[in-house]
N, C-alpha and C. Protein backbone atom coordinates (compact mmCIF):
# COMPACT_ATOMS: atom_id res chain seq x y z
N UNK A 1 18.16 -33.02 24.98
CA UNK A 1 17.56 -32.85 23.68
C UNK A 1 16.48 -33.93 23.46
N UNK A 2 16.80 -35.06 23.73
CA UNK A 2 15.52 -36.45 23.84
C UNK A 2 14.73 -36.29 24.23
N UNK A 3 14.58 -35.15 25.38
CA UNK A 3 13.39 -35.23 26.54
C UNK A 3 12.53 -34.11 25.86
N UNK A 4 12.95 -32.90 24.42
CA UNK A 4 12.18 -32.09 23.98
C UNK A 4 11.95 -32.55 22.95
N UNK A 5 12.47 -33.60 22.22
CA UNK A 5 11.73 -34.25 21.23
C UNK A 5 10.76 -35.22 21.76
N UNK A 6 10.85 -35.86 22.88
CA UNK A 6 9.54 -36.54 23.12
C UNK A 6 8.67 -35.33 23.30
N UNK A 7 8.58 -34.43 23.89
CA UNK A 7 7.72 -33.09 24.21
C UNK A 7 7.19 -32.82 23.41
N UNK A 8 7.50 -32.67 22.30
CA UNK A 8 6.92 -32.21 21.20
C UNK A 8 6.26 -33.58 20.52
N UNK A 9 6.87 -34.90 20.42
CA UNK A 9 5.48 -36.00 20.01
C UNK A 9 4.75 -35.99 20.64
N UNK A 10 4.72 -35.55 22.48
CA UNK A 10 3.21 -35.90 22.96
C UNK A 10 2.55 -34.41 22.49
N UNK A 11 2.94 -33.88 22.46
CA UNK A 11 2.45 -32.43 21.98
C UNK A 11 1.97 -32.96 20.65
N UNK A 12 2.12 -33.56 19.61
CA UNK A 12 1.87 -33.46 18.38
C UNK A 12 0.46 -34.82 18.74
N UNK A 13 0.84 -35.59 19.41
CA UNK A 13 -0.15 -37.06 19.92
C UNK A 13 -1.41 -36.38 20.32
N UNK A 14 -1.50 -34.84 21.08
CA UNK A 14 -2.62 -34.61 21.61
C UNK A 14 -2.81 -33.71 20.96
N UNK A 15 -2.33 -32.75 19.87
CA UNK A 15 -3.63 -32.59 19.11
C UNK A 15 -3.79 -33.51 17.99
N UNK A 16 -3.06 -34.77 17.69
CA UNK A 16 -3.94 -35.51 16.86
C UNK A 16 -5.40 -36.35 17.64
N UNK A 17 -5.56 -36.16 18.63
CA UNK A 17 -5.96 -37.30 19.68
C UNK A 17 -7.64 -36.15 19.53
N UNK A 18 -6.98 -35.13 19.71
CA UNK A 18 -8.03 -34.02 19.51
C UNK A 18 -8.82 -33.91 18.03
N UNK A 19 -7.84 -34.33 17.22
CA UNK A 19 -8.35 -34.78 15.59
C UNK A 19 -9.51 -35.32 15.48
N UNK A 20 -8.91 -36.61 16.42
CA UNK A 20 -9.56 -37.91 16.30
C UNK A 20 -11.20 -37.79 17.02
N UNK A 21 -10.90 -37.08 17.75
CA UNK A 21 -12.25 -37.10 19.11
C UNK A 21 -13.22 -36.40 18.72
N UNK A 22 -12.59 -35.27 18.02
CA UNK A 22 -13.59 -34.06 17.96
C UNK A 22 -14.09 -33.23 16.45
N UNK A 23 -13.08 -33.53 15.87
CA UNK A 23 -12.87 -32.75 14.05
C UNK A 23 -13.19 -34.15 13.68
N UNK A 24 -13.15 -35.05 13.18
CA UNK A 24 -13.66 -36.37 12.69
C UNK A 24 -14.85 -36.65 12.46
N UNK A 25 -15.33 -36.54 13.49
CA UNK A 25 -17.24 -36.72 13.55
C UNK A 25 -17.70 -35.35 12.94
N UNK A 26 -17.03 -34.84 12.82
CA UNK A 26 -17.67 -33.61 12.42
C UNK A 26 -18.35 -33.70 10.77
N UNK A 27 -16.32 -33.71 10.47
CA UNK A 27 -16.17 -33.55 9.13
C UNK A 27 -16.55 -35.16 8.66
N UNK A 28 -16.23 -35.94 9.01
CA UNK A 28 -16.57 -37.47 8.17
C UNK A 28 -18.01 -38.18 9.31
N UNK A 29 -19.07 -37.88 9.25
CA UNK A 29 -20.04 -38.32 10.10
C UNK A 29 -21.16 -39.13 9.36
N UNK A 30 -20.67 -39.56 8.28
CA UNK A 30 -21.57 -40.70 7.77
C UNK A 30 -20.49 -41.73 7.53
N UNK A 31 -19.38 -41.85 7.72
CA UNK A 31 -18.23 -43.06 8.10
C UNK A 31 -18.92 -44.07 8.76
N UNK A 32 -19.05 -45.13 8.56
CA UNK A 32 -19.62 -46.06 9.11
C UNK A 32 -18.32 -46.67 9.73
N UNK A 33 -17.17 -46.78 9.23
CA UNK A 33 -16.11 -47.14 10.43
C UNK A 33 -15.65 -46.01 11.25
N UNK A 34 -15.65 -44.77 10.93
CA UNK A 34 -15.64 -44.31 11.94
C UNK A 34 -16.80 -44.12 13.14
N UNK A 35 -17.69 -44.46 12.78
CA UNK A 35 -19.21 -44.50 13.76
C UNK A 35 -19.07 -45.07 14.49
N UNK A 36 -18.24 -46.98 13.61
CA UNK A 36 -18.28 -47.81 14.49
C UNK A 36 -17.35 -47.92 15.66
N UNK A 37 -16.27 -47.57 15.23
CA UNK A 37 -15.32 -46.89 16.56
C UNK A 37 -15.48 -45.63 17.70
N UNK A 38 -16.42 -44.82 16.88
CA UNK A 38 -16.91 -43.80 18.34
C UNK A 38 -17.84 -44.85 19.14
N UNK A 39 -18.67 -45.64 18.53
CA UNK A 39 -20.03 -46.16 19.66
C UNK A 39 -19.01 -47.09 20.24
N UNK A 40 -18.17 -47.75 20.16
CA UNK A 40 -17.07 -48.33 21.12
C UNK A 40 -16.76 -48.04 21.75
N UNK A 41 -16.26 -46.36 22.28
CA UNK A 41 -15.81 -45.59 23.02
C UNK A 41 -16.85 -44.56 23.74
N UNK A 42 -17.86 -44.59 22.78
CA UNK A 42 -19.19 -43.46 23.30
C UNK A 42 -20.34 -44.07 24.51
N UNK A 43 -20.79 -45.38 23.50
CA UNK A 43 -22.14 -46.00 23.23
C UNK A 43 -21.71 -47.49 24.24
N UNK A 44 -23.22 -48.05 24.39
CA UNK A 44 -23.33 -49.06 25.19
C UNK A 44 -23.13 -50.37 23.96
N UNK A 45 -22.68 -51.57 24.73
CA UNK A 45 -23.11 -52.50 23.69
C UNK A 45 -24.89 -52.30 22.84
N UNK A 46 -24.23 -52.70 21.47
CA UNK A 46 -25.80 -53.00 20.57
C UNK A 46 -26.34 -51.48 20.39
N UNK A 47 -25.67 -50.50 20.79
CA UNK A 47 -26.02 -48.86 20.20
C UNK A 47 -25.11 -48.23 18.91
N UNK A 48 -25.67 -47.95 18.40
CA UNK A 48 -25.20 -47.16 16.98
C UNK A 48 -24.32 -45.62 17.58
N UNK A 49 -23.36 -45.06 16.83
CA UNK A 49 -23.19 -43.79 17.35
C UNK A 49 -23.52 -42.98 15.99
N UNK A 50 -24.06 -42.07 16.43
CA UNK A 50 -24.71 -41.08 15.37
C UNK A 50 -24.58 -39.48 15.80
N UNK A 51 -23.40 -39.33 14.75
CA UNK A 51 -23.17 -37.73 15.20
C UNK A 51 -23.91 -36.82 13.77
N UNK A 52 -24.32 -35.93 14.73
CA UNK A 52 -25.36 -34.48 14.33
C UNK A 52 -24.72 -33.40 13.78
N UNK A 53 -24.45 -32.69 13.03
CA UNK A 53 -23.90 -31.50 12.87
C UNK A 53 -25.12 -30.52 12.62
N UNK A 54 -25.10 -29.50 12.83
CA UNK A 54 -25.90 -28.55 13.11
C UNK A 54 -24.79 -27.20 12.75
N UNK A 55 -25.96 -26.40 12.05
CA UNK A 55 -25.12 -24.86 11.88
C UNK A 55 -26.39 -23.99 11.80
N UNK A 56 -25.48 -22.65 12.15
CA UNK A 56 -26.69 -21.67 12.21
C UNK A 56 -25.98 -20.57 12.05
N UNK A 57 -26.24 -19.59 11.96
CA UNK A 57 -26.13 -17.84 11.55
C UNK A 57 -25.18 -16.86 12.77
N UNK A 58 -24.03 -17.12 13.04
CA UNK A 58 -23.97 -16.21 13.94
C UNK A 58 -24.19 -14.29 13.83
N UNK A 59 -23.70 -13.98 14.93
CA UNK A 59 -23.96 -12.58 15.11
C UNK A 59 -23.23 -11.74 14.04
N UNK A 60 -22.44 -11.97 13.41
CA UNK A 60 -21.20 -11.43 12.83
C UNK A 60 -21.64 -11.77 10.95
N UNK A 61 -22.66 -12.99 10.77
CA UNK A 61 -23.16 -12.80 9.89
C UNK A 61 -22.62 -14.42 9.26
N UNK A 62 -21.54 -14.34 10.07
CA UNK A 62 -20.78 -15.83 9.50
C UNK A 62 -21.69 -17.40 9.83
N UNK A 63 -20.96 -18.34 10.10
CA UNK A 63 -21.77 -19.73 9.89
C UNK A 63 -21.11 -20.42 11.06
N UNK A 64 -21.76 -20.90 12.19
CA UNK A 64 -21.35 -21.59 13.57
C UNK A 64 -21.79 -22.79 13.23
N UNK A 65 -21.00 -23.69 13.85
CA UNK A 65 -21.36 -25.75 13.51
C UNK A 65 -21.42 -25.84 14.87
N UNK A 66 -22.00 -27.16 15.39
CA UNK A 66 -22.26 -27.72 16.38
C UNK A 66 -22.51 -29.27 15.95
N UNK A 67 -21.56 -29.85 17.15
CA UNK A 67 -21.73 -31.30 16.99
C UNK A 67 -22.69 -31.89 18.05
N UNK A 68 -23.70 -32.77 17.57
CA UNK A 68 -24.70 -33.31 18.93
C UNK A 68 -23.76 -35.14 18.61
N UNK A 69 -23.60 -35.36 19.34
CA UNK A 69 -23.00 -37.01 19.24
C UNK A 69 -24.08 -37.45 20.24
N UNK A 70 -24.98 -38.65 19.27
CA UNK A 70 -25.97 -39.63 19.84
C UNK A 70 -25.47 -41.30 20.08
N UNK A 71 -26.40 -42.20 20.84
CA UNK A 71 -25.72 -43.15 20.95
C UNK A 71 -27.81 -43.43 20.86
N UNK A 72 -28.25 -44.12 19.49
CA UNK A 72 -29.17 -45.13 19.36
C UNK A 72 -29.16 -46.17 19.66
N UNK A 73 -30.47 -46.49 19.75
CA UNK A 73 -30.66 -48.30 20.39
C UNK A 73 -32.04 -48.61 21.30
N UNK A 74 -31.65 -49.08 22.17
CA UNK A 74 -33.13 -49.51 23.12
C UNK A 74 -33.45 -48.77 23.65
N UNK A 75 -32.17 -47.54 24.37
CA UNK A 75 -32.38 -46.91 25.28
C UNK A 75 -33.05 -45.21 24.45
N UNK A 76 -33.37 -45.58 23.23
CA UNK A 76 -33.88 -44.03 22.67
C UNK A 76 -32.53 -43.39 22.22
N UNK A 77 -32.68 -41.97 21.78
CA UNK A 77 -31.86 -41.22 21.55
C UNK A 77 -30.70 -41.03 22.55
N UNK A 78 -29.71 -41.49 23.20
CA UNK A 78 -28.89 -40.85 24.48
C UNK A 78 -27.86 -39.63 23.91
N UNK A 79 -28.36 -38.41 24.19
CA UNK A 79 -27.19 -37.17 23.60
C UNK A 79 -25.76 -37.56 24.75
N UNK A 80 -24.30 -37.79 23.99
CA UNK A 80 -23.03 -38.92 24.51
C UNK A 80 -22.03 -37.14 24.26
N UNK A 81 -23.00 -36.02 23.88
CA UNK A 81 -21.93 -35.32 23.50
C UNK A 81 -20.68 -34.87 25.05
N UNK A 82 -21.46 -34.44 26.39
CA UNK A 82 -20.66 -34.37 27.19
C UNK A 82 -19.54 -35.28 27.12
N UNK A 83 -20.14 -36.87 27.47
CA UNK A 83 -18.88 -37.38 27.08
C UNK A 83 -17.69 -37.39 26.65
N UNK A 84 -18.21 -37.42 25.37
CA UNK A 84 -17.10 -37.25 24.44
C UNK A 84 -16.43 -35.72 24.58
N UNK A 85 -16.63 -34.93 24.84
CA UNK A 85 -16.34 -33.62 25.09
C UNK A 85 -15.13 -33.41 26.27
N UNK A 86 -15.73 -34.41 27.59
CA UNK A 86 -14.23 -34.48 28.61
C UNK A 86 -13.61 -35.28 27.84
N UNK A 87 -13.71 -36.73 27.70
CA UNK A 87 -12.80 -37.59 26.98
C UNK A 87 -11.98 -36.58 26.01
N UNK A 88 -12.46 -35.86 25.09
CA UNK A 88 -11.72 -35.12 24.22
C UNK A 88 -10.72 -33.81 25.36
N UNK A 89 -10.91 -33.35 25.97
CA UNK A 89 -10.46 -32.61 27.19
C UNK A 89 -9.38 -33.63 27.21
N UNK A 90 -9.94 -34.71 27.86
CA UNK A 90 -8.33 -35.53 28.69
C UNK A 90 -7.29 -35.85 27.76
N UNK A 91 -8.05 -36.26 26.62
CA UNK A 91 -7.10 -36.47 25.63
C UNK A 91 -6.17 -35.29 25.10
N UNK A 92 -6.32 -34.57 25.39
CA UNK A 92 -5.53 -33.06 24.83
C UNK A 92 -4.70 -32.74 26.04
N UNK A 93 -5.33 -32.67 27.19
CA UNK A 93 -4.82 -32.14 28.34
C UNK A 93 -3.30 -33.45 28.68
N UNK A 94 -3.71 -34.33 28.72
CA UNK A 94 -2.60 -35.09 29.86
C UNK A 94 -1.80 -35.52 28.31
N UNK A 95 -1.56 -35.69 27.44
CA UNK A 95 -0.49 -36.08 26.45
C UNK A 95 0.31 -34.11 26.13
N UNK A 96 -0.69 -32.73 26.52
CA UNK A 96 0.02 -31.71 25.93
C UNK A 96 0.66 -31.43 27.65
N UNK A 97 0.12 -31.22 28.43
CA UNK A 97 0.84 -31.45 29.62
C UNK A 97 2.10 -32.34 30.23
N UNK A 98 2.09 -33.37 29.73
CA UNK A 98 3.18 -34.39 29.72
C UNK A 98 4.21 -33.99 28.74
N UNK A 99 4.12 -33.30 27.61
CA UNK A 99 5.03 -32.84 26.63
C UNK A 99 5.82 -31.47 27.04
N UNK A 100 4.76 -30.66 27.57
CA UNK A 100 5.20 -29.35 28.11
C UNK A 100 6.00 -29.84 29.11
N UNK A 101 5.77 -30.31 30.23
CA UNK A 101 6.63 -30.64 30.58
C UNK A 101 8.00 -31.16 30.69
N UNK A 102 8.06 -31.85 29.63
CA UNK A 102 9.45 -32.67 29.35
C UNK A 102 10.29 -31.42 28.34
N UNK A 103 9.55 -31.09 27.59
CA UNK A 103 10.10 -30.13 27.11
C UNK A 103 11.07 -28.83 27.73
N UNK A 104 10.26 -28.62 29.09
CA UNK A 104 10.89 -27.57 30.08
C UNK A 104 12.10 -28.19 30.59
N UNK A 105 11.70 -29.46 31.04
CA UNK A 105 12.99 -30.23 31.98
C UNK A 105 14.20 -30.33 30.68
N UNK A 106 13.76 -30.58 29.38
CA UNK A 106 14.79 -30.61 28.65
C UNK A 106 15.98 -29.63 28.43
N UNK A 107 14.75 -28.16 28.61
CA UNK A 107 15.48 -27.27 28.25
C UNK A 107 16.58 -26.89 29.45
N UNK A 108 15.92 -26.85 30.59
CA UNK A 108 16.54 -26.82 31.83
C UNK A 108 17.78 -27.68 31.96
N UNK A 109 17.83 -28.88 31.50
CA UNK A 109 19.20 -29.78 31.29
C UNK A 109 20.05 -29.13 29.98
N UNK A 110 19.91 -28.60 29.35
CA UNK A 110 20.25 -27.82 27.87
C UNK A 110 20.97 -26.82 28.48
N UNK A 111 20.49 -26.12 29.37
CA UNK A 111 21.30 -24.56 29.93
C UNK A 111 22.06 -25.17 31.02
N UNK A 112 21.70 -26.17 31.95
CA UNK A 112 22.64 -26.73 32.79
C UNK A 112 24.02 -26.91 32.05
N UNK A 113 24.04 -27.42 31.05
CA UNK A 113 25.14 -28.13 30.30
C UNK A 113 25.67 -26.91 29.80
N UNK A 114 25.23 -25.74 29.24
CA UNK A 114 25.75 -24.82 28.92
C UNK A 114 26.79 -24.24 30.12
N UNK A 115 25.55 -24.18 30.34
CA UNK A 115 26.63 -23.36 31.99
C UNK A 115 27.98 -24.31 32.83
N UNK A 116 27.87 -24.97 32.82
CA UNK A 116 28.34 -25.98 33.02
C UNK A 116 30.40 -25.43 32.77
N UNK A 117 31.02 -25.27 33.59
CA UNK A 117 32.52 -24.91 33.10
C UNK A 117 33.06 -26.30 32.86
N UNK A 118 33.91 -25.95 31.67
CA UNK A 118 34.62 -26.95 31.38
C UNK A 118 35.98 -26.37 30.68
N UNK A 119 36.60 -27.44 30.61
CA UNK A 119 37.82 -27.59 29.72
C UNK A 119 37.68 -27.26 28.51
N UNK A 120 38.45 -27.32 27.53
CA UNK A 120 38.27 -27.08 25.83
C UNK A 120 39.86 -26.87 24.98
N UNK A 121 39.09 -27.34 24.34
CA UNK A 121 40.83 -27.43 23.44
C UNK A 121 40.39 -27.56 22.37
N UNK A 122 41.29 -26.15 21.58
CA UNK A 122 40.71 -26.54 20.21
C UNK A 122 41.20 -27.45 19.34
N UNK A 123 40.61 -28.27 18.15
CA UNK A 123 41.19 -29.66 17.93
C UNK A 123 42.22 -29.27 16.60
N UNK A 124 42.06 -27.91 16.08
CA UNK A 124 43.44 -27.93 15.08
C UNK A 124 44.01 -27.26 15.39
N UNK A 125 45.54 -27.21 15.02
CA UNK A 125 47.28 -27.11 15.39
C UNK A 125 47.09 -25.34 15.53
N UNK A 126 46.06 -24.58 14.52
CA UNK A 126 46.48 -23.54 14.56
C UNK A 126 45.41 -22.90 15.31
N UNK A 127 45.03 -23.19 16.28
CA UNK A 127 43.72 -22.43 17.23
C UNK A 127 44.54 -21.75 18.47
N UNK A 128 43.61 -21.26 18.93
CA UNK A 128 44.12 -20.94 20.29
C UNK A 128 43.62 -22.27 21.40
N UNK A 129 43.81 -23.10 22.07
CA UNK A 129 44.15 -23.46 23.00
C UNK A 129 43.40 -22.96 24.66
N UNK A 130 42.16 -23.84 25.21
CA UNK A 130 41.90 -22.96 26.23
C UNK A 130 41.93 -23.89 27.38
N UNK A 131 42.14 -23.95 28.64
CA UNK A 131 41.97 -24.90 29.87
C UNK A 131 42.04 -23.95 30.76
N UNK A 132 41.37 -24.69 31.65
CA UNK A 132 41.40 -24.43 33.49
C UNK A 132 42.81 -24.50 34.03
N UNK A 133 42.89 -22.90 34.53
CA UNK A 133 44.27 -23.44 35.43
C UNK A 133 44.18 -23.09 36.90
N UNK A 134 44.15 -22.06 37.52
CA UNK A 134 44.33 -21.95 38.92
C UNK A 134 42.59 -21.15 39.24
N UNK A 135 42.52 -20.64 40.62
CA UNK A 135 41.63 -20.01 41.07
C UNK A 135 41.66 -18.43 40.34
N UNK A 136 42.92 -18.29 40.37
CA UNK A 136 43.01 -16.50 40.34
C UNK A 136 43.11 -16.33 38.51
N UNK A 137 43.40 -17.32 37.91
CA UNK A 137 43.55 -16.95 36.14
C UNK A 137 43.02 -18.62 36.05
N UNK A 138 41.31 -18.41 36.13
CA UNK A 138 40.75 -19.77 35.59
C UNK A 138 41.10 -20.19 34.20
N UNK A 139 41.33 -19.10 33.07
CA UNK A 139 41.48 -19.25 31.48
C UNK A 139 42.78 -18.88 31.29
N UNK A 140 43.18 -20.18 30.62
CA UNK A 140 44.20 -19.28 29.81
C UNK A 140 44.32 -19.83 28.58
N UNK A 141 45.14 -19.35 27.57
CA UNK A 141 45.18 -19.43 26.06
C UNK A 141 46.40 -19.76 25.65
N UNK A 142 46.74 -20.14 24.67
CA UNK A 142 47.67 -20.43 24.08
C UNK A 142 47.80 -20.36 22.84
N UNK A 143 48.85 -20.30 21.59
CA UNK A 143 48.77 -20.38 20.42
C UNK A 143 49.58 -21.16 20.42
N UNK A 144 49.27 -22.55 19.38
CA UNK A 144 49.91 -23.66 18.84
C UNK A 144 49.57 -23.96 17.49
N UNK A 145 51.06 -23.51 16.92
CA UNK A 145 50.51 -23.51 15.49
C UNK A 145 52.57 -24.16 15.14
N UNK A 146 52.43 -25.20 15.04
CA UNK A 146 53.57 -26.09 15.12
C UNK A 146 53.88 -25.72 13.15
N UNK A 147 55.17 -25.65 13.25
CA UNK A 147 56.04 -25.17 11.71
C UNK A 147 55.30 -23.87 11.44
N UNK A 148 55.15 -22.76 12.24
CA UNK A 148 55.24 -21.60 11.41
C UNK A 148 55.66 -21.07 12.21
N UNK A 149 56.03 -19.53 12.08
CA UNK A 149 56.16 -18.23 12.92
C UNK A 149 55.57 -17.39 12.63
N UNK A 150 54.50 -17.63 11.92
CA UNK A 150 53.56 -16.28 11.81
C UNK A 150 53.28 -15.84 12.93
N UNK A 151 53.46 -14.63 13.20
CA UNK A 151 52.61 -13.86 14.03
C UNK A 151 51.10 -13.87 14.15
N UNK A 152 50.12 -14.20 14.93
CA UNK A 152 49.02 -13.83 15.00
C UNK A 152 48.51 -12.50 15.52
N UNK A 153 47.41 -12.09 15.33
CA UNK A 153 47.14 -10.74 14.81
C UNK A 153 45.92 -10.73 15.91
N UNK A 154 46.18 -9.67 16.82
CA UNK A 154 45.21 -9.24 18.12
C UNK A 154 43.85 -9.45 17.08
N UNK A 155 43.33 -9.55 16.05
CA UNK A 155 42.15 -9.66 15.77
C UNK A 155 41.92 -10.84 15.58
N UNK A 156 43.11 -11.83 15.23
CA UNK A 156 42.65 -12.93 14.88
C UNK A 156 42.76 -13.89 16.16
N UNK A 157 43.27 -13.07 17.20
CA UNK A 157 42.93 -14.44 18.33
C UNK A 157 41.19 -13.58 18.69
N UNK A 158 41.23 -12.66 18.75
CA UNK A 158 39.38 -12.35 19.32
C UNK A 158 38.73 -12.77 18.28
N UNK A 159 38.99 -13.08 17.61
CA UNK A 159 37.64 -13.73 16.70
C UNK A 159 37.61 -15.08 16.65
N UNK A 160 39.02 -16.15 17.29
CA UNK A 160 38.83 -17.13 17.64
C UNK A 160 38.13 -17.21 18.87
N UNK A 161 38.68 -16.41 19.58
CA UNK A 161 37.56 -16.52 21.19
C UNK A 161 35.81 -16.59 21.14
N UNK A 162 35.78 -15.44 19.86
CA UNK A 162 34.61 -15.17 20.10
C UNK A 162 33.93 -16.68 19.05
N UNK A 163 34.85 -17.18 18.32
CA UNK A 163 34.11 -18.35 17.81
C UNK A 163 34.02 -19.35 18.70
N UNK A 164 34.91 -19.59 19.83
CA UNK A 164 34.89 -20.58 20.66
C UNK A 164 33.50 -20.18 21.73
N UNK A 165 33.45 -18.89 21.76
CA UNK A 165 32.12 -18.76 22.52
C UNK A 165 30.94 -18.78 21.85
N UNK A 166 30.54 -18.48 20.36
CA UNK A 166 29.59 -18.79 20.10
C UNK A 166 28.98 -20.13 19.39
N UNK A 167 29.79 -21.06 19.53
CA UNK A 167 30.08 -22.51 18.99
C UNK A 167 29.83 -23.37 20.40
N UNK A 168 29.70 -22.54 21.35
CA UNK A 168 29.48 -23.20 23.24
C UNK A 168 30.44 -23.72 23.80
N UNK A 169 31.58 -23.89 22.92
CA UNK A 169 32.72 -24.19 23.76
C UNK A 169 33.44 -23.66 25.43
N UNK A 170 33.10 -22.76 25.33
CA UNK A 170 33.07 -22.22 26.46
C UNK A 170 32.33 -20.99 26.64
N UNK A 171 32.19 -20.94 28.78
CA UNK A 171 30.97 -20.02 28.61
C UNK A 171 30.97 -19.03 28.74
N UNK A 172 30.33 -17.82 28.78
CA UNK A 172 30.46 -16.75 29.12
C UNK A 172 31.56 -15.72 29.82
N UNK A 173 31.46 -16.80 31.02
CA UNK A 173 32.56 -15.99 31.78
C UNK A 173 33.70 -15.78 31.32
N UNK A 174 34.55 -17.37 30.93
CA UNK A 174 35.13 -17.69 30.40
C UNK A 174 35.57 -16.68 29.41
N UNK A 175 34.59 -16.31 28.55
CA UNK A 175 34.98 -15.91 26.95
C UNK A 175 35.35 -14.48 27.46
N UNK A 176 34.62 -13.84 28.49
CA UNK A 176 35.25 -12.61 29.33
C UNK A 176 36.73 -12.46 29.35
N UNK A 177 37.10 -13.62 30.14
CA UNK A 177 37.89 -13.81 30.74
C UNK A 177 39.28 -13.85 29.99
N UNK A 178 38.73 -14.39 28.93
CA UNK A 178 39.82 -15.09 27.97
C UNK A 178 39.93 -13.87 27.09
N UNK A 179 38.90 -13.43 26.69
CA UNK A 179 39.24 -12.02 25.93
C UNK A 179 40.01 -10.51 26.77
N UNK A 180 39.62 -10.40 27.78
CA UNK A 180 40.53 -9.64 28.23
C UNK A 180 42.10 -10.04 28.48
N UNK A 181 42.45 -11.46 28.85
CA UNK A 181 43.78 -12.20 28.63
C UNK A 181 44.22 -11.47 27.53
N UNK A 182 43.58 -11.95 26.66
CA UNK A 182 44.10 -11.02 24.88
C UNK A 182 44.34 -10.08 24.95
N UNK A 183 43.64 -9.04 25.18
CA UNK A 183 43.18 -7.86 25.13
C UNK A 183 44.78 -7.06 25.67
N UNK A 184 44.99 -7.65 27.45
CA UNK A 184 46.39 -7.59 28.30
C UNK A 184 47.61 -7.97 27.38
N UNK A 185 47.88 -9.25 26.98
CA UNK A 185 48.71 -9.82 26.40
C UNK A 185 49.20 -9.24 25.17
N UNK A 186 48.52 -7.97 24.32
CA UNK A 186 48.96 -7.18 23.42
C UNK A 186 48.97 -6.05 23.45
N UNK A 187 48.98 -5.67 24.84
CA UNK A 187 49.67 -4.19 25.46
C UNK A 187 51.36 -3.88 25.75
């Protein structure tokens, strides 16, 4: 479960990272602290960064933007938009890639554990009771319900089974297994 919650912060890290790189200059481009932090990352020492927005008419009738990101100074106008354009790439790519990933391995340890046979016992007096016993009857059941003699009721042990299987207590096979036990046991 740790390894898909980190998945999802680097997932959430790269599209803020994408925020930061690319929607920023857009929308806030007379920020003078933010200027001054793109030409840090854009621009040479002693260059200004100066981003452009530009729009025009598309085909459809609607309104297209375009960002030109400049880096002023000695050297003239330098258009920094490529730049910033992979930088914005890497930044998206290797923090949403690193998340996807962990996320998969998480899940993959998540169904391991499911699958996974185990023991189980239910923890109050009046449950049914399940463990590992031999090769040929892996499940078996029990009712322990200490000071009564009620009878339990072929419906009410399958609907404990089936709560023990959908609660993950045990798996699949198991819940097969254990329900046909029942099923035998009140013939």
């Amino acid at each position: 479960m740790r390894l898909i919650l980190a998945g999802v912060v680097l997932d959430i890290i790269a599209v803020g990272l994408i925020v930061v790189l690319v929607f920023l200059p857009m929308a806030f481009n007379d920020s003078d602290g933010l200027n001054n932090f793109y030409a840090r990352l854009f621009c040479e020492s002693g260059e200004r960064y100066v981003p452009r927005t530009t729009s025009s008419e598309t085909s459809d009738g609607g309104t297209g933007y375009n960002l030109y990101a400049l880096c002023v100074g000695e050297r003239g106008e330098v258009d920094v938009t490529p730049k910033q354009t992979i930088i914005g790439i890497i930044a998206l790519a290797i923090p949403l890639a690193l998340g996807s990933g962990l996320q998969f391995l998480g899940a993959m340890q998540l169904k391991a554990r499911r699958e996974r046979p185990r023991e189980v016992t239910a923890s109050k007096p009046s449950r049914l009771e399940f463990s590992s016993s031999s090769a040929d009857n892996p499940i078996s059941w029990s009712q322990s319900t200490p000071g009564t003699s009620r009878e339990r009721t072929l419906d009410d042990k399958l609907a404990e089974a089936d709560e023990a299987y959908e609660s993950r207590r045990i798996s699949r096979e198991e819940y097969d297994v254990l329900r046909k036990q029942i099923i035998d046991s009140s013939t």
